[in-house]
Structure formats: structure tokens, C-alpha cells
N, C-alpha and C. Protein backbone atom coordinates (compact mmCIF):
# COMPACT_ATOMS: atom_id res chain seq x y z
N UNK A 1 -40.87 -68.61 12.17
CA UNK A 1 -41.84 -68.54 11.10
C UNK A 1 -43.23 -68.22 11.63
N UNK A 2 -44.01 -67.53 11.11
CA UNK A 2 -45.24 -67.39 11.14
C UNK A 2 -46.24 -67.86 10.76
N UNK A 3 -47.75 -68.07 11.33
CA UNK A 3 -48.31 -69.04 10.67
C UNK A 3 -49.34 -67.80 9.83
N UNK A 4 -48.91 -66.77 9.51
CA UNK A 4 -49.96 -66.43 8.85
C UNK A 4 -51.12 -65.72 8.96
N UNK A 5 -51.44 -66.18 10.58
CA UNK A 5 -52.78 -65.59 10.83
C UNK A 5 -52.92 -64.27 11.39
N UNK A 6 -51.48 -63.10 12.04
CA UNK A 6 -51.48 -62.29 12.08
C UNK A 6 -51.67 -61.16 10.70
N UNK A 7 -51.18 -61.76 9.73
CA UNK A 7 -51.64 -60.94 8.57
C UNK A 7 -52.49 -60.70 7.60
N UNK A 8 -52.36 -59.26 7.62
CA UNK A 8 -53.73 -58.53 7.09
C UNK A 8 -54.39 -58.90 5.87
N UNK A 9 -55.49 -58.87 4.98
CA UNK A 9 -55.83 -59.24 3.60
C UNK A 9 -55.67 -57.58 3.11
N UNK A 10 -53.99 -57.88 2.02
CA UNK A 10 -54.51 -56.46 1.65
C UNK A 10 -54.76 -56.49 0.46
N UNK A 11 -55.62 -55.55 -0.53
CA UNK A 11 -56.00 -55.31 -1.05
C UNK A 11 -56.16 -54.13 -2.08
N UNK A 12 -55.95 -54.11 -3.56
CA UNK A 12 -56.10 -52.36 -4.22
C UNK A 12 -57.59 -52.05 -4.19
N UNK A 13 -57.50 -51.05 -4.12
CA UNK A 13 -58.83 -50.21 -4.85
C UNK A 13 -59.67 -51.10 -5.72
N UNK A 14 -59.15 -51.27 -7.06
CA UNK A 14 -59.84 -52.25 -7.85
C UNK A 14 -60.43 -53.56 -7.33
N UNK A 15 -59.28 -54.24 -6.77
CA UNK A 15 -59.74 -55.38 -6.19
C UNK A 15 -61.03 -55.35 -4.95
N UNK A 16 -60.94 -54.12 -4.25
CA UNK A 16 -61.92 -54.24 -3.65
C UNK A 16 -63.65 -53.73 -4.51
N UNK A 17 -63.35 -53.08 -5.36
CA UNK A 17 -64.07 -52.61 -5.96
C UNK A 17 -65.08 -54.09 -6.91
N UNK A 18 -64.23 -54.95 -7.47
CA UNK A 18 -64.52 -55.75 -7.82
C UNK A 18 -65.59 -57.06 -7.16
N UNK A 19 -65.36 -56.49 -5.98
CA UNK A 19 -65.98 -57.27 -4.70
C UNK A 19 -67.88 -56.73 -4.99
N UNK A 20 -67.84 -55.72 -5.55
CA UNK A 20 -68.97 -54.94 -5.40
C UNK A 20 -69.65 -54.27 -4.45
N UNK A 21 -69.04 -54.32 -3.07
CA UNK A 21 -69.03 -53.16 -1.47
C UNK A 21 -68.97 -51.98 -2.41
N UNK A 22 -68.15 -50.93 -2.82
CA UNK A 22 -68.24 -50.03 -3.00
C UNK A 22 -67.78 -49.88 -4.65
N UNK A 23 -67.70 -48.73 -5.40
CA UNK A 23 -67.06 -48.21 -6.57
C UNK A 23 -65.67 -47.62 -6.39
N UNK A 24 -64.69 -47.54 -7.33
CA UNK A 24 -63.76 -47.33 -7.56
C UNK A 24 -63.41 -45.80 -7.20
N UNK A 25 -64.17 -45.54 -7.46
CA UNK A 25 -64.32 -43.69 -7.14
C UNK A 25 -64.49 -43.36 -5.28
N UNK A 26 -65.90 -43.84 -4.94
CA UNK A 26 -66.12 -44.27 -3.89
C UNK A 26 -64.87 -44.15 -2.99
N UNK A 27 -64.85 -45.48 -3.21
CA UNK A 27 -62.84 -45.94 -2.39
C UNK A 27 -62.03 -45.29 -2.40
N UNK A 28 -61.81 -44.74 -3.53
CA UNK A 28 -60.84 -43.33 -3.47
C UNK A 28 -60.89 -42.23 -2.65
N UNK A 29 -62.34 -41.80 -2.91
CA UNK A 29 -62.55 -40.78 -2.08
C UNK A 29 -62.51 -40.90 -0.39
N UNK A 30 -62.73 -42.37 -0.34
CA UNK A 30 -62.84 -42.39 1.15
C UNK A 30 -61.48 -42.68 2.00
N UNK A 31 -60.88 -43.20 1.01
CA UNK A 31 -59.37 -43.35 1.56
C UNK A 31 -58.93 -41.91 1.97
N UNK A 32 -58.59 -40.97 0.63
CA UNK A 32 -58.08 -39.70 0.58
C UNK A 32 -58.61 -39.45 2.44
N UNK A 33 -60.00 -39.18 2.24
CA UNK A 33 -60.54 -38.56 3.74
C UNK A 33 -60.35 -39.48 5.01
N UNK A 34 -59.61 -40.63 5.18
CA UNK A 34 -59.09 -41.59 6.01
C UNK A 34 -60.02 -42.45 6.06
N UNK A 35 -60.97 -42.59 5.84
CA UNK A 35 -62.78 -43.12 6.43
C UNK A 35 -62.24 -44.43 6.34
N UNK A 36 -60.94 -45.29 5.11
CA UNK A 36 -61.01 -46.47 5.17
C UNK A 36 -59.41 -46.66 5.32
N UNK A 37 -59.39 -48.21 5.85
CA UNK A 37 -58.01 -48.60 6.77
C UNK A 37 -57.11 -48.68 5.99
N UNK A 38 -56.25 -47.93 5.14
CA UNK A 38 -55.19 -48.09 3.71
C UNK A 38 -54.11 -47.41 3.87
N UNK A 39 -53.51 -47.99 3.09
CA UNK A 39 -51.63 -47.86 3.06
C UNK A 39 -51.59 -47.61 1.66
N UNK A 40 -50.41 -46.55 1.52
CA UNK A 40 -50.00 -46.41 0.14
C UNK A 40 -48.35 -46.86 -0.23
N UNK A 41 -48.41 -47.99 -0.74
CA UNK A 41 -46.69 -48.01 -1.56
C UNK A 41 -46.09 -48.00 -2.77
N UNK A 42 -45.70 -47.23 -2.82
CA UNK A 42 -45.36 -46.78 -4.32
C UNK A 42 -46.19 -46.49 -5.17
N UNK A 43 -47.26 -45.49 -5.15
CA UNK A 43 -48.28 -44.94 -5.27
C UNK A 43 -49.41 -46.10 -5.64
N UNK A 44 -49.44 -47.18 -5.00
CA UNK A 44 -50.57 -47.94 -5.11
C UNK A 44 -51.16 -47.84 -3.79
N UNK A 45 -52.63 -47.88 -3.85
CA UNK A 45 -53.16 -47.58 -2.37
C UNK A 45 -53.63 -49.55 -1.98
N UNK A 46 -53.40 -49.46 -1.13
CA UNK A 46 -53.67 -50.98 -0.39
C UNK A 46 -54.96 -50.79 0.66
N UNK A 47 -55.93 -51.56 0.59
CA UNK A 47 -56.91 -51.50 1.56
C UNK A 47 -57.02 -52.86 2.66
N UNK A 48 -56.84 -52.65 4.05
CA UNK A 48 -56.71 -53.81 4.77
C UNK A 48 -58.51 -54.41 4.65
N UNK A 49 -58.26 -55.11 4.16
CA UNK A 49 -59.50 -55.92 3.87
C UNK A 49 -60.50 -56.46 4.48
N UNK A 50 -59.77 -57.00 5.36
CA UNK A 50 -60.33 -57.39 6.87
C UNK A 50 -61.11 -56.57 7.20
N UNK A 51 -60.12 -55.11 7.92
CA UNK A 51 -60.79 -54.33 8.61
C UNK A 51 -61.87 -53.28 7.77
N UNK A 52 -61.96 -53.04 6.78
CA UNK A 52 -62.96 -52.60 6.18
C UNK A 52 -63.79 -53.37 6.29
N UNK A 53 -64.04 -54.70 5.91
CA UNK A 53 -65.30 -55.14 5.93
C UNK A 53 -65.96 -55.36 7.54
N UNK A 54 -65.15 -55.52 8.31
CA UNK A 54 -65.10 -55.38 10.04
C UNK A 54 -66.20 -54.01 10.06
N UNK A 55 -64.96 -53.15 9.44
CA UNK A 55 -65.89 -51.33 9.76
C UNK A 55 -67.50 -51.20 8.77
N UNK A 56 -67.88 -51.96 7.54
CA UNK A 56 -68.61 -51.69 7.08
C UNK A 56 -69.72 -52.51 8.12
N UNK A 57 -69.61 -53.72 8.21
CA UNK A 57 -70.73 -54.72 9.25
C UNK A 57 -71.02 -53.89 10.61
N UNK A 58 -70.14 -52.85 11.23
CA UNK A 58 -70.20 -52.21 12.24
C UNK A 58 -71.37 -51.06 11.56
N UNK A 59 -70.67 -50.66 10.86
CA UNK A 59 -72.35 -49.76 10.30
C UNK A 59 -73.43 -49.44 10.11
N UNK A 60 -73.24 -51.43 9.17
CA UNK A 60 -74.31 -51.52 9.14
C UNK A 60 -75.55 -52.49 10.35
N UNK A 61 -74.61 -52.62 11.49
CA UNK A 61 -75.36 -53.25 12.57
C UNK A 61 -75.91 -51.60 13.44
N UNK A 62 -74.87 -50.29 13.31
CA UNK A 62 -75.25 -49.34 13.59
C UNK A 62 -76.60 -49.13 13.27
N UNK A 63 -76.90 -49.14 12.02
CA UNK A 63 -78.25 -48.67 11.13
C UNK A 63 -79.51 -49.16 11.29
N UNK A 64 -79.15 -50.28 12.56
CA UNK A 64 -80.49 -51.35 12.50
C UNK A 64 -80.84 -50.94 13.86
């Protein structure tokens, strides 16, 4: 059994959208172009949650 902590927070589009990081459109577009960490199953797109917000804080520590 596993305890859990290897796995990812995943996440749809919406749900991340709901977060208010980005728009629904946004997310889309950036998935399509790879920019964000997502899986598609059965035509729902999944966003690893974690690592997006990992890649956005990297950015934005870039910017400073």
C-alpha cells in the first residue's frame, strides 16, 4: 500500500481555473502548446497541480 504522498494533485481545466491562477481559455491554450504539466483521458485534460503551481512560483521568482 501506499501512503499517498507519491501522488500527483490532478486536476481539470475548470478546477484549476476556479483557483483564479489563470482562465479557462488561458489553460487551454497553454496545455495545447505543452507550457503546462497535463494528461488527457478520455478527452478530459488533467493538470498536475502540484507541478504547475511549482512552474508558476519558478516564474515568478524568475521576474524578481
Amino acid at each position: 500500500m501506499t501512503d499517498g504522498a507519491n501522488i500527483p494533485k490532478m486536476l481539470t481545466i475548470r478546477e484549476v481555473a476556479k483557483t483564479g491562477l489563470l482562465s479557462e481559455y488561458t489553460l487551454r491554450q497553454l496545455c495545447k502548446q505543452g507550457k503546462v504539466p497535463c494528461i488527457t483521458v478520455n478527452n478530459k485534460v488533467l493538470i498536475n497541480f502540484d507541478a504547475f503551481v511549482q512552474q508558476l512560483q519558478q516564474l515568478k521568482g524568475a521576474d524578481r
